[in-house]
Protein backbone atom coordinates (compact mmCIF):
# COMPACT_ATOMS: atom_id res chain seq x y z
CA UNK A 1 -12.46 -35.41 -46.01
CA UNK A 2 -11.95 -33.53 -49.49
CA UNK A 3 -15.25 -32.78 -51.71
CA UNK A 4 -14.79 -30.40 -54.36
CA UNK A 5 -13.41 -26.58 -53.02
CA UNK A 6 -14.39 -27.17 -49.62
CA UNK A 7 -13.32 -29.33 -46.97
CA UNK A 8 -15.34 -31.15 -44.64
CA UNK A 9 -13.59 -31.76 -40.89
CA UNK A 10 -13.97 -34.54 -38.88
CA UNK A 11 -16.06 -32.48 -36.01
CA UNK A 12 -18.33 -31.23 -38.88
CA UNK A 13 -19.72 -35.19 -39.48
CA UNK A 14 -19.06 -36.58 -35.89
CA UNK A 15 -20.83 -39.91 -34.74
CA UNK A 16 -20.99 -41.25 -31.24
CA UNK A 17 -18.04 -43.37 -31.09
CA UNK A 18 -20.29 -46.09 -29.38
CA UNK A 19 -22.92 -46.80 -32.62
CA UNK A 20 -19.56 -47.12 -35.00
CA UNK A 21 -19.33 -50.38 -36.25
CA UNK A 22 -15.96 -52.14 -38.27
CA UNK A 23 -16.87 -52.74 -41.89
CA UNK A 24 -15.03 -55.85 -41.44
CA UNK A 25 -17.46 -57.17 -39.59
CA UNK A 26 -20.30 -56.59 -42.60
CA UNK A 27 -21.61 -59.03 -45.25
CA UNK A 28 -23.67 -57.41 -47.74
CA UNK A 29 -25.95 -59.90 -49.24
CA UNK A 30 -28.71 -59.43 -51.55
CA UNK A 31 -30.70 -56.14 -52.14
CA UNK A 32 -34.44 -56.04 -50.87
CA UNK A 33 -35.19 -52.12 -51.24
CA UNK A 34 -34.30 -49.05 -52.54
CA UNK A 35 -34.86 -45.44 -52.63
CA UNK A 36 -34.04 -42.00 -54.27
CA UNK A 37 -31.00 -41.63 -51.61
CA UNK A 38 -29.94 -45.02 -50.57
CA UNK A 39 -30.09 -48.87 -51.25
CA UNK A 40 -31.07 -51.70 -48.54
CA UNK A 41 -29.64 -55.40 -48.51
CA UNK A 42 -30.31 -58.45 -46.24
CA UNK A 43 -26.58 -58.85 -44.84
CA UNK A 44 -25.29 -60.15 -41.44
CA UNK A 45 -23.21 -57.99 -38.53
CA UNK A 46 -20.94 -60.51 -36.32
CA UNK A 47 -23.37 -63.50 -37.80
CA UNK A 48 -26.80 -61.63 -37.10
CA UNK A 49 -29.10 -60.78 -39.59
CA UNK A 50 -29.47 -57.64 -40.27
CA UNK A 51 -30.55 -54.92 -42.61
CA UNK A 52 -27.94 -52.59 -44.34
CA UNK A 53 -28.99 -49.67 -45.93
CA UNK A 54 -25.92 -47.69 -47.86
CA UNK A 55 -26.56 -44.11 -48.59
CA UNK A 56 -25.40 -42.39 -51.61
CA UNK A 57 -22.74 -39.78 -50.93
CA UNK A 58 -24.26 -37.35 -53.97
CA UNK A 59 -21.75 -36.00 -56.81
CA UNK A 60 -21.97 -32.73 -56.00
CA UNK A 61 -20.36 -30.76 -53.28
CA UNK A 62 -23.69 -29.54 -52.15
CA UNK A 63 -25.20 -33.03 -52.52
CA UNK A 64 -22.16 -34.46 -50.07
CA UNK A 65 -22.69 -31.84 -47.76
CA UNK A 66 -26.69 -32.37 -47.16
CA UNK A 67 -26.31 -36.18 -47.54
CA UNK A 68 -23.66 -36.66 -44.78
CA UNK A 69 -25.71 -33.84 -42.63
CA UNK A 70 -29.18 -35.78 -43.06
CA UNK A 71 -27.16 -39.31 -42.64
CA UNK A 72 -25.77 -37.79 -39.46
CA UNK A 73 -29.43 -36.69 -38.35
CA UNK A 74 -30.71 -39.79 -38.74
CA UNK A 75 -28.27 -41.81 -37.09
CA UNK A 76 -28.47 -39.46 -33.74
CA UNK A 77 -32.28 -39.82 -33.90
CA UNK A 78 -31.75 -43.56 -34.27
CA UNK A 79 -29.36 -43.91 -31.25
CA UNK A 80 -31.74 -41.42 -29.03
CA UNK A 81 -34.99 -43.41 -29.57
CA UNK A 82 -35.87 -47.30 -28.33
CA UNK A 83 -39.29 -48.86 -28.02
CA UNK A 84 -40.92 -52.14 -29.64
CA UNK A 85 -42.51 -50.43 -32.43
CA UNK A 86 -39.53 -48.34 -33.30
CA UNK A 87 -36.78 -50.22 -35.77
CA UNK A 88 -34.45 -51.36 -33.32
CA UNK A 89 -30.78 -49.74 -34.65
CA UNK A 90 -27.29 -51.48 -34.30
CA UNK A 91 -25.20 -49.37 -35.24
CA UNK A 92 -23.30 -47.07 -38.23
CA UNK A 93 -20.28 -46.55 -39.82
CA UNK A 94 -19.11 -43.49 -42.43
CA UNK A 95 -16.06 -45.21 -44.46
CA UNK A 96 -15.77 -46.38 -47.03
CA UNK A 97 -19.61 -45.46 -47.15
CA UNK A 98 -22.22 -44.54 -45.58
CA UNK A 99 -24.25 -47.46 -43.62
CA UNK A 100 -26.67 -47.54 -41.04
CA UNK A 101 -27.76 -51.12 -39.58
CA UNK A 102 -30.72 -51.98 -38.24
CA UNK A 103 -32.43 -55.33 -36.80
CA UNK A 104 -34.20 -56.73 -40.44
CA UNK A 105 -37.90 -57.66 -40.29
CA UNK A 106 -38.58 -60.50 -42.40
CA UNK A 107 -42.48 -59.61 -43.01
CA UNK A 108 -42.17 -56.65 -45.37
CA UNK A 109 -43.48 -53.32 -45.69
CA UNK A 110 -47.12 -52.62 -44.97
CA UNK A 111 -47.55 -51.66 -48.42
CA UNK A 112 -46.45 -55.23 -49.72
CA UNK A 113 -48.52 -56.79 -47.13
CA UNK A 114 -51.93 -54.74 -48.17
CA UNK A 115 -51.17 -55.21 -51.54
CA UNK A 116 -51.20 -58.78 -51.64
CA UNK A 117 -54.51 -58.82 -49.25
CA UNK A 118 -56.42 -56.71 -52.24
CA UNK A 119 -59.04 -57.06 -53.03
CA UNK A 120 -59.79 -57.92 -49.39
CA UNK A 121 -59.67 -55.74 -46.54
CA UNK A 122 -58.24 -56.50 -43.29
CA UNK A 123 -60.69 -57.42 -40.00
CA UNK A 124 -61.34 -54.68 -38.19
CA UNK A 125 -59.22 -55.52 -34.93
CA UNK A 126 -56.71 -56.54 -36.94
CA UNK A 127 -56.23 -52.44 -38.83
CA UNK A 128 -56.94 -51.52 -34.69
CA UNK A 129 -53.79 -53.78 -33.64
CA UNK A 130 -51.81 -52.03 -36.45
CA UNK A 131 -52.91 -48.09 -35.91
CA UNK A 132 -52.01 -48.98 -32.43
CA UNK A 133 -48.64 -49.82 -32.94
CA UNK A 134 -48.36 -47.25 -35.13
CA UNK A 135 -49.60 -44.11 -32.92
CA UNK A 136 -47.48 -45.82 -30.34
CA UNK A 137 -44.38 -45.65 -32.32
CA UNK A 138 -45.32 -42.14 -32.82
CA UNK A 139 -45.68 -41.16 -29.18
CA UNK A 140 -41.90 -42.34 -28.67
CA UNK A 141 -40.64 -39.72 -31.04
CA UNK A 142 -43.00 -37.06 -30.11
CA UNK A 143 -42.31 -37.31 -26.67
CA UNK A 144 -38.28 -37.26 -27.69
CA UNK A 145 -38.94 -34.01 -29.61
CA UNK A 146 -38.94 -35.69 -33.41
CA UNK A 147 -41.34 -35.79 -36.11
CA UNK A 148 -41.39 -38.36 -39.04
CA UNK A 149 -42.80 -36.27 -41.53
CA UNK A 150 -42.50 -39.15 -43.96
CA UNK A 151 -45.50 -41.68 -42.37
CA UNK A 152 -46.83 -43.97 -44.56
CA UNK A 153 -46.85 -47.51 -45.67
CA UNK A 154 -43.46 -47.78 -47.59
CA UNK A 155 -42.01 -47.08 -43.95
CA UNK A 156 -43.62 -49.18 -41.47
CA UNK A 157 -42.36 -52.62 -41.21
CA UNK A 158 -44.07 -56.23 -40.48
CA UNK A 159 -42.51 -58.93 -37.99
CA UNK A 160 -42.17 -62.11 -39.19
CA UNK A 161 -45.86 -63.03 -37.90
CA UNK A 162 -47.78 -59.94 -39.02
CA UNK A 163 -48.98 -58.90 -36.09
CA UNK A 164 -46.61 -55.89 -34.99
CA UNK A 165 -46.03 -52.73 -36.62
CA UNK A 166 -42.64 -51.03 -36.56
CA UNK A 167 -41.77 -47.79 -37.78
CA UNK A 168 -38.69 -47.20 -39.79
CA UNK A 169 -36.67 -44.60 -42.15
CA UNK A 170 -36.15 -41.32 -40.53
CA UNK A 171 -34.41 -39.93 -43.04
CA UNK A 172 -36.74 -37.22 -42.87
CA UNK A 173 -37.35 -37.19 -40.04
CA UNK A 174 -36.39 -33.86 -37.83
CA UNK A 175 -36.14 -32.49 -34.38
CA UNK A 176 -38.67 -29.87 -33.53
CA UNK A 177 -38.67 -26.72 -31.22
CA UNK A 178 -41.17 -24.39 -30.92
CA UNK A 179 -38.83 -21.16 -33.20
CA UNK A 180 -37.69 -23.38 -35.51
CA UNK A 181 -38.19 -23.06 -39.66
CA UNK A 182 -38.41 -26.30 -41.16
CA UNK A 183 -37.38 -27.11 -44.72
CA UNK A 184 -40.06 -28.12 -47.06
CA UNK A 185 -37.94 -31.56 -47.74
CA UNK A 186 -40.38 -33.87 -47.40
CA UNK A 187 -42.41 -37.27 -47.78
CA UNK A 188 -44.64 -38.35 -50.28
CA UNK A 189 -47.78 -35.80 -51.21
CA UNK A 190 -50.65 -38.17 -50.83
CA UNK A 191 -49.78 -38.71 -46.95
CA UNK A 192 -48.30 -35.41 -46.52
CA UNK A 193 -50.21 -33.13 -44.25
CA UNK A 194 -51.73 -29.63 -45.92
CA UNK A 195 -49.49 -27.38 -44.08
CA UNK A 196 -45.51 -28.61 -45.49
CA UNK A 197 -46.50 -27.07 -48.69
CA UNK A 198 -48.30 -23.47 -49.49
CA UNK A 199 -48.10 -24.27 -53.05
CA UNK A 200 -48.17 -27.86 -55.45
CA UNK A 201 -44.40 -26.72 -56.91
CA UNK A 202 -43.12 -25.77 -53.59
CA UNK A 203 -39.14 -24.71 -53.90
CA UNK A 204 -36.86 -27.06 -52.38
CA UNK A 205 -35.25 -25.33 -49.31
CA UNK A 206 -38.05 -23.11 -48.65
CA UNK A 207 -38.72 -22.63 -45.15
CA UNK A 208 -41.95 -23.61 -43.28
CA UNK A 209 -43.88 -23.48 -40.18
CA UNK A 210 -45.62 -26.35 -38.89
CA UNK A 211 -45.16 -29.11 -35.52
CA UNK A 212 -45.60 -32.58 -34.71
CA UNK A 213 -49.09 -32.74 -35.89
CA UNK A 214 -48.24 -32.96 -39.44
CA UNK A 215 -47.72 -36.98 -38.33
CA UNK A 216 -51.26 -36.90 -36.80
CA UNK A 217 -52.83 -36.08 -40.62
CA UNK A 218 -50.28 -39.13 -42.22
CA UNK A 219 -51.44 -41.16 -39.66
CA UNK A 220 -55.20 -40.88 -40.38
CA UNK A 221 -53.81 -41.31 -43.87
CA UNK A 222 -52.61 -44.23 -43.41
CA UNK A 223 -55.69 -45.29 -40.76
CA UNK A 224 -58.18 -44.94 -43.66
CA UNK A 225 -56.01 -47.49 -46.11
CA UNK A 226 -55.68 -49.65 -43.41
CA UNK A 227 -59.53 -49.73 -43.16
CA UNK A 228 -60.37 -49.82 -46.90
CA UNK A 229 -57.15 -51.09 -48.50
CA UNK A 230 -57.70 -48.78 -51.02
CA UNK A 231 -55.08 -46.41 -52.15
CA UNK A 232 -56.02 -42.58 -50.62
CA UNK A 233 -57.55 -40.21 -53.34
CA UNK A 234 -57.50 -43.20 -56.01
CA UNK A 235 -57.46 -41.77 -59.58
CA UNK A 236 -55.32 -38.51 -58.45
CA UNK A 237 -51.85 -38.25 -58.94
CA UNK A 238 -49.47 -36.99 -56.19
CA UNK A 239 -49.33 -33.43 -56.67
CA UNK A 240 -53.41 -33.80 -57.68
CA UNK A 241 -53.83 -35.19 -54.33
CA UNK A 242 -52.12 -32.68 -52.26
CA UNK A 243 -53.99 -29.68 -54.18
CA UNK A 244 -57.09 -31.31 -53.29
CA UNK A 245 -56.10 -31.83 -49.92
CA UNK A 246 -54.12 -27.70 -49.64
CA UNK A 247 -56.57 -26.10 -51.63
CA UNK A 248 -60.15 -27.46 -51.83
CA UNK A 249 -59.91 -29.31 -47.78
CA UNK A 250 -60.55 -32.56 -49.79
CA UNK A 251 -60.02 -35.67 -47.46
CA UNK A 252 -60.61 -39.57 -47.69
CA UNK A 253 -64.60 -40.64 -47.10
CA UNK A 254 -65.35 -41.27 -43.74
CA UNK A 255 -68.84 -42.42 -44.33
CA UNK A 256 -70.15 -45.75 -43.49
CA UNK A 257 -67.91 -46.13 -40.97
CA UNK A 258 -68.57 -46.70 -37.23
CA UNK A 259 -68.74 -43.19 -35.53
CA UNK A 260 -65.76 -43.74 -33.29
CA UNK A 261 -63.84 -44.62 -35.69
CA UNK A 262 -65.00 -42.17 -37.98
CA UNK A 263 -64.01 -39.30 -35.04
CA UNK A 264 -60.70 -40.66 -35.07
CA UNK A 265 -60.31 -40.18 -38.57
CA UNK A 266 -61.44 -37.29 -39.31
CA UNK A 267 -60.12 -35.25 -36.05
CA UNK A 268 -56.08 -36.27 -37.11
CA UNK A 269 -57.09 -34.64 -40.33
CA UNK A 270 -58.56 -31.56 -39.57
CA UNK A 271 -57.02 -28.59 -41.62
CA UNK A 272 -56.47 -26.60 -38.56
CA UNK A 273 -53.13 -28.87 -36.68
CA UNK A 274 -54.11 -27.31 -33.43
CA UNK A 275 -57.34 -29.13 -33.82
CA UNK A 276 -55.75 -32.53 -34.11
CA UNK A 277 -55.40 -35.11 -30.91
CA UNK A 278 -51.60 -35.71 -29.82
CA UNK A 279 -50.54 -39.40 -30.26
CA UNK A 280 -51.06 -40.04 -26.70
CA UNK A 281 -54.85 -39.17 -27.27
CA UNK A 282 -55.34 -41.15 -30.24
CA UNK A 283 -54.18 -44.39 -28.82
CA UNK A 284 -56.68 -43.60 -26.05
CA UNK A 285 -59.61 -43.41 -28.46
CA UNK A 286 -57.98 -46.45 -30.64
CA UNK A 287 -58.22 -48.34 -27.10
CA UNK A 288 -61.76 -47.10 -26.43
CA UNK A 289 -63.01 -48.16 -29.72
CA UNK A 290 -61.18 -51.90 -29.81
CA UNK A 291 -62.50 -52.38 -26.12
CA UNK A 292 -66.22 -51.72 -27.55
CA UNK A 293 -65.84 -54.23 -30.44
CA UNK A 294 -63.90 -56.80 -28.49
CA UNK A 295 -66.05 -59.86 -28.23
CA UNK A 296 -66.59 -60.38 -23.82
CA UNK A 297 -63.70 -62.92 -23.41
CA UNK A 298 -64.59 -66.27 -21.59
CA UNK A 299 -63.73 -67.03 -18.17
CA UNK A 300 -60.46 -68.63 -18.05
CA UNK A 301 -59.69 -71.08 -15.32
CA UNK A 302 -56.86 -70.79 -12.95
CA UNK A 303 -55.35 -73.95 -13.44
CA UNK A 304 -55.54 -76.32 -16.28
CA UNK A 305 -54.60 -80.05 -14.90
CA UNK A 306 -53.82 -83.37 -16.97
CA UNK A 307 -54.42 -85.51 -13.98
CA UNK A 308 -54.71 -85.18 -10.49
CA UNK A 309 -51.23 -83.92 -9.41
CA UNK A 310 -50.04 -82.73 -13.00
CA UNK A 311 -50.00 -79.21 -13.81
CA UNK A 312 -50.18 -78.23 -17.58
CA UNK A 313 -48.60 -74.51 -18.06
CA UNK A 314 -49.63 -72.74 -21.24
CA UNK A 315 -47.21 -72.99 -24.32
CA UNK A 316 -45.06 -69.77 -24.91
CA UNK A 317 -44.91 -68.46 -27.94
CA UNK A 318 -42.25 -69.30 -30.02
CA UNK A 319 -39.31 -66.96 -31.53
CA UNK A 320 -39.94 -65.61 -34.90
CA UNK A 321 -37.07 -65.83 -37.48
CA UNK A 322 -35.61 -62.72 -38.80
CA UNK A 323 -34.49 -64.27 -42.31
CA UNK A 324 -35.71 -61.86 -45.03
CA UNK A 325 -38.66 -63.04 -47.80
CA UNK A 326 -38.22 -60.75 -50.74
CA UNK A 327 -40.77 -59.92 -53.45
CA UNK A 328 -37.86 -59.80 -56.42
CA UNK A 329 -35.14 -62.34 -55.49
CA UNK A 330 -35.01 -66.61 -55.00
CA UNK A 331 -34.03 -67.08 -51.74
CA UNK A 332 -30.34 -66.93 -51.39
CA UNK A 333 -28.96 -70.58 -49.92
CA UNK A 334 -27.13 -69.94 -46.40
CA UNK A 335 -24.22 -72.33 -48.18
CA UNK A 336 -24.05 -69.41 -50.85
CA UNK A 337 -24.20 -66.24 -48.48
CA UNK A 338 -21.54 -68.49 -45.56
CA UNK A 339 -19.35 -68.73 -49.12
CA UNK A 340 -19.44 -65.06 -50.24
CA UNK A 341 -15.99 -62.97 -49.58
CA UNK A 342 -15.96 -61.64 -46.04
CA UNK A 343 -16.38 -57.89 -45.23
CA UNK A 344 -18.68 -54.83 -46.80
CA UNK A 345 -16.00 -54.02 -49.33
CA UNK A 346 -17.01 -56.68 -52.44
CA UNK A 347 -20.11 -55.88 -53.20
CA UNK A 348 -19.88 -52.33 -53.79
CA UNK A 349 -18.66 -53.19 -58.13
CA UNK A 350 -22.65 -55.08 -57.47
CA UNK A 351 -24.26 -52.20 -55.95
CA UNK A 352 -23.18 -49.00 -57.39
């Protein structure tokens, strides 16, 4: 591949043979998100639902370069990772774009879902059942060597009943080992922790130390707006927010809380990251806490019997559908998507 005076081999952008997928087997359908790099769309792989998020190549040689490198990066970390509150990936391909194809949740972001709860807050084992999933999530990349760095509501996904949590977009993600010097590329200031940036106009590029427990701080982040569905340091902007939070050890109230709960909170946001609890501790104390509010269940018989001789088993719960609802867009008739021209390649006059 050609991209301005330099040339970019094939064993400079290699992916695993086994995650490639054949455009021709893509439908793009309608768009449902997008970002500063890339656009996602509902769409179907060998007629499964799917998500399909397309990543913008750049215009610049230097753009190509670190786009194709961090589209790459993600893709590996995608491939290496599995667990039920992890994005479940199918597959990629690199021509004639970018694409990386993942199983599509149809109950939103947990930003969507909060927002339309406001001005009410969620029941207390309910933001439990979520942090769980979440911290859970998190263990699976820690204990595979990654870190998210970009934790927050935007990026964790809803299943069609609302009651799982799945992380997604590692596009910032990164691996970590203990030498390493990270770039300061990172999330959004009002969930990132302290310690990716030294000043509020941090250079792009400049290198930084700091581990895995920058996701502990998001995640307490993100704990508190679970708990108050508020939006953390209302009436700051970004970069106010993460001065206040660098500079002046300004954090989210913990008060009138219950004190395990508060503990949790306010140990993943210490300002010292060796003071924070690994993920594997936190889900501990998120345990220890739900098992003290839990209500004592009641006694449950062995058997449940119609009659005499008949045996009544207990229902299973039923499949969930994976079928997109979208805040912008009328839902698209299956007659009209079954229609549309076959293959990845028409839409892209639509999308770009």
């Amino acid at each position: 591949m050609e991209s301005g005076n330099r040339f970019y081999s094939c064993d400079e952008f290699k992916l695993d043979n086994k995650w490639l997928i054949d455009a021709k087997h893509l439908f793009v359908g309608p768009r449902i998100g997008e970002g500063a790099h890339a656009k996602v769309y509902e769409g179907k792989y060998k007629n499964q639902t799917v998500a399909i998020k397309i990543v913008h190549r750049g215009e610049t040689p230097e753009e190509i370069a670190k786009r194709e490198a961090r589209f790459a990066r993600e893709v590996a970390m995608l491939s290496r990772v599995q667990h039920k509150n992890l994005v479940k990936f199918m597959g990629a391909c690199k021509e004639p774009v970018m694409v990386i194809v993942t199983e599509l949740l149809s109950g939103g972001t947990l930003r969507k879902y909060l927002l339309n709860m406001r001005p009410r807050c969620l029941e207390t084992h309910v933001v439990i059942g979520f942090a769980r999933d979440i911290a859970r999530g998190m263990e699976c990349l820690h204990t595979h060597g990654i870190i998210h760095r970009d934790l927050k509501p935007e990026n964790l996904l809803l299943t069609a009943d609302h009651k799982t949590v799945k992380l997604a977009d590692f596009g910032l993600a990164r691996e970590e080992s203990v030498t390493e010097m990270m770039t300061a590329e990172t999330g959004t200031y009002r969930w990132m922790a302290p310690e990716l940036y030294s000043t509020v106009t941090l250079r792009q590029g400049e290198k930084k130390h700091y581990n895995h427990k920058v996701d502990a701080y998001s995640f307490a982040i993100v704990l508190w707006e679970l708990i108050h569905n508020k939006l953390p340091f209302e009436g700051m902007s970004n970069l106010q927010a993460a001065y206040a939070a660098a500079f002046k050890n300004v954090r989210p109230s913990a008060e009138n809380l219950p004190e395990e709960l508060a503990i949790i909170l306010t140990s993943c946001w210490k300002e010292d990251p060796n003071d924070r609890p690994n993920f594997s501790l936190i889900i501990e104390m998120l345990l220890n806490f739900l098992a003290a509010i839990a209500p004592p269940k009641p006694a449950i018989p062995h058997r449940i019997f119609t009659s005499e001789n008949n045996f009544l088993a207990p229902e299973s719960p039923g499949t969930s559908s994976l079928m997109a609802v979208r805040d912008d867009a009328v839902e698209t008739p299956k007659a009209t998507l079954e229609n549309q021209p076959k293959g990845l390649f028409f839409c892209f006059n639509q999308c770009y």
